[in-house]
C-alpha atoms as a PDB file:
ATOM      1  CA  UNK A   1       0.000   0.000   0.000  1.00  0.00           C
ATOM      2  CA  UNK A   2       1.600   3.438  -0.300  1.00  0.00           C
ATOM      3  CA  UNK A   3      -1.091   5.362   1.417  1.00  0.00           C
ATOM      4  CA  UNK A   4      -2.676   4.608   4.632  1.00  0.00           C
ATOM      5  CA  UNK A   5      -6.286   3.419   4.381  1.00  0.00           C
ATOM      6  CA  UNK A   6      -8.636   3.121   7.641  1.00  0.00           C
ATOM      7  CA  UNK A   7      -9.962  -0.363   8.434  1.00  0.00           C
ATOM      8  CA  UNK A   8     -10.154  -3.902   6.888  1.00  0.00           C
ATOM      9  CA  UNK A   9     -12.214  -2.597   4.229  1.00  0.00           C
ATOM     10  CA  UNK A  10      -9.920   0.155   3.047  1.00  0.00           C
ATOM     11  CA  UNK A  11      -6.776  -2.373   2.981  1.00  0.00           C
ATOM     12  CA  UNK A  12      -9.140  -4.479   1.221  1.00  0.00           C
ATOM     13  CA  UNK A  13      -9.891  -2.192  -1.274  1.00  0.00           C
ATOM     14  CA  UNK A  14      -6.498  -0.715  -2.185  1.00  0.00           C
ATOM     15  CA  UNK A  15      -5.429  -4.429  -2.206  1.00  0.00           C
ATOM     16  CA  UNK A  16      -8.430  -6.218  -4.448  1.00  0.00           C
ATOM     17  CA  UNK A  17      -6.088  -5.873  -7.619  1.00  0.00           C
ATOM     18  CA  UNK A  18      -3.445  -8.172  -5.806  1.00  0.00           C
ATOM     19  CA  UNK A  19      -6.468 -10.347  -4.181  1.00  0.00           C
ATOM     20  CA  UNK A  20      -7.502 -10.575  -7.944  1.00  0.00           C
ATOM     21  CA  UNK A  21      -4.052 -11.173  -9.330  1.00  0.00           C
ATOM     22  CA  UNK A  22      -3.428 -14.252  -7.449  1.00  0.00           C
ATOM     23  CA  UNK A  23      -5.133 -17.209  -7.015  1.00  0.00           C
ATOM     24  CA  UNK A  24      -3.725 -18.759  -4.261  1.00  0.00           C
ATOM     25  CA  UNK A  25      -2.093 -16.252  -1.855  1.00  0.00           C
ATOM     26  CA  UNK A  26      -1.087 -15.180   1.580  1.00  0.00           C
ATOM     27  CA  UNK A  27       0.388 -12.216   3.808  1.00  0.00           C
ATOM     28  CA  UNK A  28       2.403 -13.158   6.678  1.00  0.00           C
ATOM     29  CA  UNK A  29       2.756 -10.482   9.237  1.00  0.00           C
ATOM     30  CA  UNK A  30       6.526 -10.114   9.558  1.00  0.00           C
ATOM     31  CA  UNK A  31       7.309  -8.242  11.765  1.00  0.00           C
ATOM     32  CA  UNK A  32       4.720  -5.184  14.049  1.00  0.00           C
ATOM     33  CA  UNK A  33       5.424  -3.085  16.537  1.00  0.00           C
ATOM     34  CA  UNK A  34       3.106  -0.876  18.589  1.00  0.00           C
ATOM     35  CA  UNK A  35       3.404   2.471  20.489  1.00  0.00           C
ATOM     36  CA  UNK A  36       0.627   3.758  22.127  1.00  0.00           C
ATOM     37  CA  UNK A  37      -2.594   3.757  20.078  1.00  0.00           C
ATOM     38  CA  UNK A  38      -0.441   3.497  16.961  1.00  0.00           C
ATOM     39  CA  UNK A  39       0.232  -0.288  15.199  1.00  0.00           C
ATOM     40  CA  UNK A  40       2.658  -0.473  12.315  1.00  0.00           C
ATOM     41  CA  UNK A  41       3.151  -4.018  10.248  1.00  0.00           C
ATOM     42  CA  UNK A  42       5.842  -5.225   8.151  1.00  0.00           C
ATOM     43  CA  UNK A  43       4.125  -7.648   5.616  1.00  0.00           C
ATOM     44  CA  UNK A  44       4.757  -9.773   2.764  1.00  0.00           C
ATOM     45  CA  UNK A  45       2.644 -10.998  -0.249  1.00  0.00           C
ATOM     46  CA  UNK A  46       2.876 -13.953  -1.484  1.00  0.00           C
ATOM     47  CA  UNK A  47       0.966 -16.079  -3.911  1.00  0.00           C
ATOM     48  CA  UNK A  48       0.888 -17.494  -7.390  1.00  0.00           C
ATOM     49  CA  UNK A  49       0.137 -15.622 -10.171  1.00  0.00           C
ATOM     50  CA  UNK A  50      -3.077 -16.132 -12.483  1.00  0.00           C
ATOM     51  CA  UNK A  51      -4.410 -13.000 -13.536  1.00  0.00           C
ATOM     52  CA  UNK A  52      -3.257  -8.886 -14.404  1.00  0.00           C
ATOM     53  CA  UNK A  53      -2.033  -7.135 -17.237  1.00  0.00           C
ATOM     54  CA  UNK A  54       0.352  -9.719 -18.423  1.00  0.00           C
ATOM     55  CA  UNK A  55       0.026 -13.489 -19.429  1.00  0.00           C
ATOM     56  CA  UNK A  56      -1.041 -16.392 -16.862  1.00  0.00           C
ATOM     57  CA  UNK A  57       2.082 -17.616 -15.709  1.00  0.00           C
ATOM     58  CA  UNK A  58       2.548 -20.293 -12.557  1.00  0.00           C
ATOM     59  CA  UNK A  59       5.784 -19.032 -11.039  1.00  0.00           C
ATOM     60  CA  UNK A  60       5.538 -17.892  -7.619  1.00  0.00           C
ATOM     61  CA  UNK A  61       5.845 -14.323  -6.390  1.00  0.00           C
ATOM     62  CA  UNK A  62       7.196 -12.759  -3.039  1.00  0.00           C
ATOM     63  CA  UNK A  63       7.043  -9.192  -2.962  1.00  0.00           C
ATOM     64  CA  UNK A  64       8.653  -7.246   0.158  1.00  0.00           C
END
């Protein structure tokens, strides 16, 4: 994400062109820290590709 968007829905949202993108995926949390009522989370996407603006392929993707 490169802006900050409130709530599940919002990260769901700026993310559904990823969610689309690849069938079988996950995001492992790798690493959060909290200060007071602020949370900040290192994650990483990973999945297989299927679908975007380039051919099907079935190589795996890991994007930091």
């Amino acid at each position: 994400m490169d802006t900050p968007h409130p709530g599940v829905e919002g990260s769901i949202a700026s993310e559904k062109k990823n969610f689309d993108a690849f069938a079988v995926w996950q995001m492992p949390i790798r690493d959060i820290i909290a200060e007071g009522d602020n949370v900040a989370a290192y994650l990483v996407f990973e999945g297989s590709h299927v679908r975007h603006s380039v051919a099907k392929t079935t190589r795996q993707q890991v994007s930091n």
